[in-house]
N, C-alpha and C. Protein backbone atom coordinates (compact mmCIF):
# COMPACT_ATOMS: atom_id res chain seq x y z
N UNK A 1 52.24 76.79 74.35
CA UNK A 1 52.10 75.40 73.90
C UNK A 1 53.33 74.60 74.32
N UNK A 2 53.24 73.49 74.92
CA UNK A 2 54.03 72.49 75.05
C UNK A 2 55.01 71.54 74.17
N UNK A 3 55.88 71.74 73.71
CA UNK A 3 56.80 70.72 72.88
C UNK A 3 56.73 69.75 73.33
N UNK A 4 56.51 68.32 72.66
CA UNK A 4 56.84 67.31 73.32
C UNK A 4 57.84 66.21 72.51
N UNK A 5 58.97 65.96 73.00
CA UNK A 5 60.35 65.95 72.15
C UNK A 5 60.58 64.14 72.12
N UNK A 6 60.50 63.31 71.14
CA UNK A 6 60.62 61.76 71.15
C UNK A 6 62.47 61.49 71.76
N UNK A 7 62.50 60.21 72.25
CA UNK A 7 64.52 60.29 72.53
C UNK A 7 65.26 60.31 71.37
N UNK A 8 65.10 59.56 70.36
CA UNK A 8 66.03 59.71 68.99
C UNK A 8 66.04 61.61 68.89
N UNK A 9 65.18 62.25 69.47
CA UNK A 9 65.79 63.56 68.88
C UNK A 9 66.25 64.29 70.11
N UNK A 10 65.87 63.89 71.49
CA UNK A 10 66.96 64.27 72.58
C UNK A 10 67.99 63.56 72.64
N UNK A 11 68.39 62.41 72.17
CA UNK A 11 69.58 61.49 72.14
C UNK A 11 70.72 62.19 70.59
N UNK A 12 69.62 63.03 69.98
CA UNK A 12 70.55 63.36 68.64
C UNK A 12 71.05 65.09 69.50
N UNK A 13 70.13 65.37 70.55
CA UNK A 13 70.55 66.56 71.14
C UNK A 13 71.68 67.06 72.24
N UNK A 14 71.77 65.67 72.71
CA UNK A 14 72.76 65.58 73.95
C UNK A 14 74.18 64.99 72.84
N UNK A 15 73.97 63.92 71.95
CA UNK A 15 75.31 63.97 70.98
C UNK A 15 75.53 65.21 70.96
N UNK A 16 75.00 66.18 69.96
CA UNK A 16 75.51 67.39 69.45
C UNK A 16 76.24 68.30 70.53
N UNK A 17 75.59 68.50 71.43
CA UNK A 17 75.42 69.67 72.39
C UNK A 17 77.25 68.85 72.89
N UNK A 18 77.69 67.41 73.41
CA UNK A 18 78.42 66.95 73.72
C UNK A 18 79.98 67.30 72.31
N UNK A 19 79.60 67.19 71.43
CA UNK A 19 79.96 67.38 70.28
C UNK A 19 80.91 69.03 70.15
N UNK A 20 79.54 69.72 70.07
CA UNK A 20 80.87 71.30 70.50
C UNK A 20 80.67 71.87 71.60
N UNK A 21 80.21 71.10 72.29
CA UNK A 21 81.10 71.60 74.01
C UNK A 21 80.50 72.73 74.25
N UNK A 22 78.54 73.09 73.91
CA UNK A 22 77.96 74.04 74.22
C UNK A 22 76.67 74.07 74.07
N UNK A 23 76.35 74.01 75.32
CA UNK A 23 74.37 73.53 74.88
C UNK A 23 74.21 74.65 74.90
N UNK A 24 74.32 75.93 75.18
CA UNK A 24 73.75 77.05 74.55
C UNK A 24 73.57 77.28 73.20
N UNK A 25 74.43 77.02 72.98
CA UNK A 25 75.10 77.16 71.02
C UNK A 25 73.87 75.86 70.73
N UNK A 26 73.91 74.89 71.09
CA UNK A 26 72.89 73.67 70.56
C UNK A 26 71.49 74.04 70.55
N UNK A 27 71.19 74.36 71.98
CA UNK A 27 69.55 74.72 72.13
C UNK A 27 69.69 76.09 71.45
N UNK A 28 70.18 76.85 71.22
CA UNK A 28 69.56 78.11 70.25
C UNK A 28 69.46 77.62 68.50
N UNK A 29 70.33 76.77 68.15
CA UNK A 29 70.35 76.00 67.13
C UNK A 29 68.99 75.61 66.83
N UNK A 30 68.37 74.41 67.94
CA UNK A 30 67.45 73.76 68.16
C UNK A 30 66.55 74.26 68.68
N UNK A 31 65.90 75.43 68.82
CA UNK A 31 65.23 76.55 69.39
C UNK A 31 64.87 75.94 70.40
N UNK A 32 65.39 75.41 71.36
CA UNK A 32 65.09 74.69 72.65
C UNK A 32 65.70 75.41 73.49
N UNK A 33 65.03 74.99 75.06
CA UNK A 33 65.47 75.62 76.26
C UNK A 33 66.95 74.97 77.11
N UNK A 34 67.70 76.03 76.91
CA UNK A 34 68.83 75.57 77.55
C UNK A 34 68.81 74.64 78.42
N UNK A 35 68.18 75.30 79.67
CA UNK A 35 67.96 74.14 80.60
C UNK A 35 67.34 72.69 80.56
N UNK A 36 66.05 72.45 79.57
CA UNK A 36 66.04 71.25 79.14
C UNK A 36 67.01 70.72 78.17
N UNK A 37 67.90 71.18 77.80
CA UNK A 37 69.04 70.50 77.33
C UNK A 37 69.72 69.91 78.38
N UNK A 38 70.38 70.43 79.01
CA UNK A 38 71.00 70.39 80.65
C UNK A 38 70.32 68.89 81.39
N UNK A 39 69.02 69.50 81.39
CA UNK A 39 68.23 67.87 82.17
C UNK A 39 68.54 67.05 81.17
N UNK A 40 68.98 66.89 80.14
CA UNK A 40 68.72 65.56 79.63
C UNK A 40 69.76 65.07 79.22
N UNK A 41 71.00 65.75 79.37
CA UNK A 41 72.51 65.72 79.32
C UNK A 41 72.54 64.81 80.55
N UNK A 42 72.17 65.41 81.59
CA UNK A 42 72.22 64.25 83.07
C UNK A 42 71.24 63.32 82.90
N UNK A 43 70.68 63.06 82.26
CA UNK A 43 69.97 61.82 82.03
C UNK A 43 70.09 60.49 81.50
N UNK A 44 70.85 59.14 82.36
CA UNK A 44 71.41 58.33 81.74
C UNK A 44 70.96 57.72 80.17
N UNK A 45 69.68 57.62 80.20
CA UNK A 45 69.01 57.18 79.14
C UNK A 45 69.45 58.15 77.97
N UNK A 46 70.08 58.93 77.98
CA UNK A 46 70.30 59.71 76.71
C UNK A 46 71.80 59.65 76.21
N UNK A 47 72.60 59.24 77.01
CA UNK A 47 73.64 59.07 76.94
C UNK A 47 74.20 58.31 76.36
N UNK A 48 75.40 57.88 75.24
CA UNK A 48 75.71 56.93 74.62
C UNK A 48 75.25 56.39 74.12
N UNK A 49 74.19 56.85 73.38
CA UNK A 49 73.02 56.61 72.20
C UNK A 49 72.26 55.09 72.77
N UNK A 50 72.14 55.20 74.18
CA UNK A 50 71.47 54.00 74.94
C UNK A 50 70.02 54.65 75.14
N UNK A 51 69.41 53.84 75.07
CA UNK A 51 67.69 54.57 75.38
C UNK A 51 67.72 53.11 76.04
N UNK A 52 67.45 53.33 77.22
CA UNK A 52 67.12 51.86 78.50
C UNK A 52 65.83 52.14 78.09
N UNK A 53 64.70 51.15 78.03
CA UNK A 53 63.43 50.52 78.01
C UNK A 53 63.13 50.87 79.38
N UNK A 54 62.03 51.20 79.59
CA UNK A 54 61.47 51.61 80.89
C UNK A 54 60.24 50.14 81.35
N UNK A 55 60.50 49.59 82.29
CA UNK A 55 59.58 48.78 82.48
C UNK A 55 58.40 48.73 83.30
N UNK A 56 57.61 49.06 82.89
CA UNK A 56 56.07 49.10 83.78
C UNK A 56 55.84 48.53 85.13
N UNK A 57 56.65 46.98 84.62
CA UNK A 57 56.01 45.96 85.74
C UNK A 57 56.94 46.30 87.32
N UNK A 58 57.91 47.37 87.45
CA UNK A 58 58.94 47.77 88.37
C UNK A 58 58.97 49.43 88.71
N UNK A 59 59.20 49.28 89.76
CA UNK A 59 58.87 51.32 89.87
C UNK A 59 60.13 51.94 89.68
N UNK A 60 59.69 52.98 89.51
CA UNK A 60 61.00 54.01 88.86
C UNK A 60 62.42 54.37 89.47
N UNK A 61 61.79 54.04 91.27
CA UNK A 61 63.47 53.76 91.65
C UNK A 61 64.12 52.49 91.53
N UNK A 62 62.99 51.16 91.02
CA UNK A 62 64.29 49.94 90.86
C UNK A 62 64.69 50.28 89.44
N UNK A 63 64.12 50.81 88.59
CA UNK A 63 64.55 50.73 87.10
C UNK A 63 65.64 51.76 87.26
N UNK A 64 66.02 52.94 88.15
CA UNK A 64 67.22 53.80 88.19
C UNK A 64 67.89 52.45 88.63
N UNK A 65 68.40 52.13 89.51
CA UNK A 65 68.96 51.29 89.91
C UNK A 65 69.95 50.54 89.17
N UNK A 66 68.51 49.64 88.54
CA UNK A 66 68.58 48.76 87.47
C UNK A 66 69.80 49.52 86.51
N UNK A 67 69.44 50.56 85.99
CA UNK A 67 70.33 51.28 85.47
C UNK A 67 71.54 51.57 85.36
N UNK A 68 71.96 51.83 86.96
CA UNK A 68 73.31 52.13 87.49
C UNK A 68 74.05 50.56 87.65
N UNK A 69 73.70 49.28 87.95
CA UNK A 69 73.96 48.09 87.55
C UNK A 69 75.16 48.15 86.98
């Protein structure tokens, strides 16, 4: 079965994991997969408790972009 995880609780996951300096220690905490911890650590949108709005009306490489701005 598939988890499917909202950002307030990957944004509360990348704090923590940033927090003691061990996403192993976090995702076993959070019975989650290391490595999707990892992806979402590099994921600007999770970062600095920012969740960027994704906009429909623009494709996904101007909204990276947009991002890096």
């Amino acid at each position: 079965m598939h988890r499917k995880f909202d950002d307030s609780f990957k944004i509360m996951s990348v704090d923590l994991s940033i927090a003691k300096g061990s996403v192993a220690e976090v995702a076993r905490e959070l019975d989650i997969d290391p490595s999707l911890l990892s992806k979402w650590r590099r994921n600007p949108r999770y970062i600095g408790n920012k969740v960027l709005p994704d906009n429909p009306k623009i494709s996904p490489e101007q909204q990276g972009i947009e991002r890096f701005a």
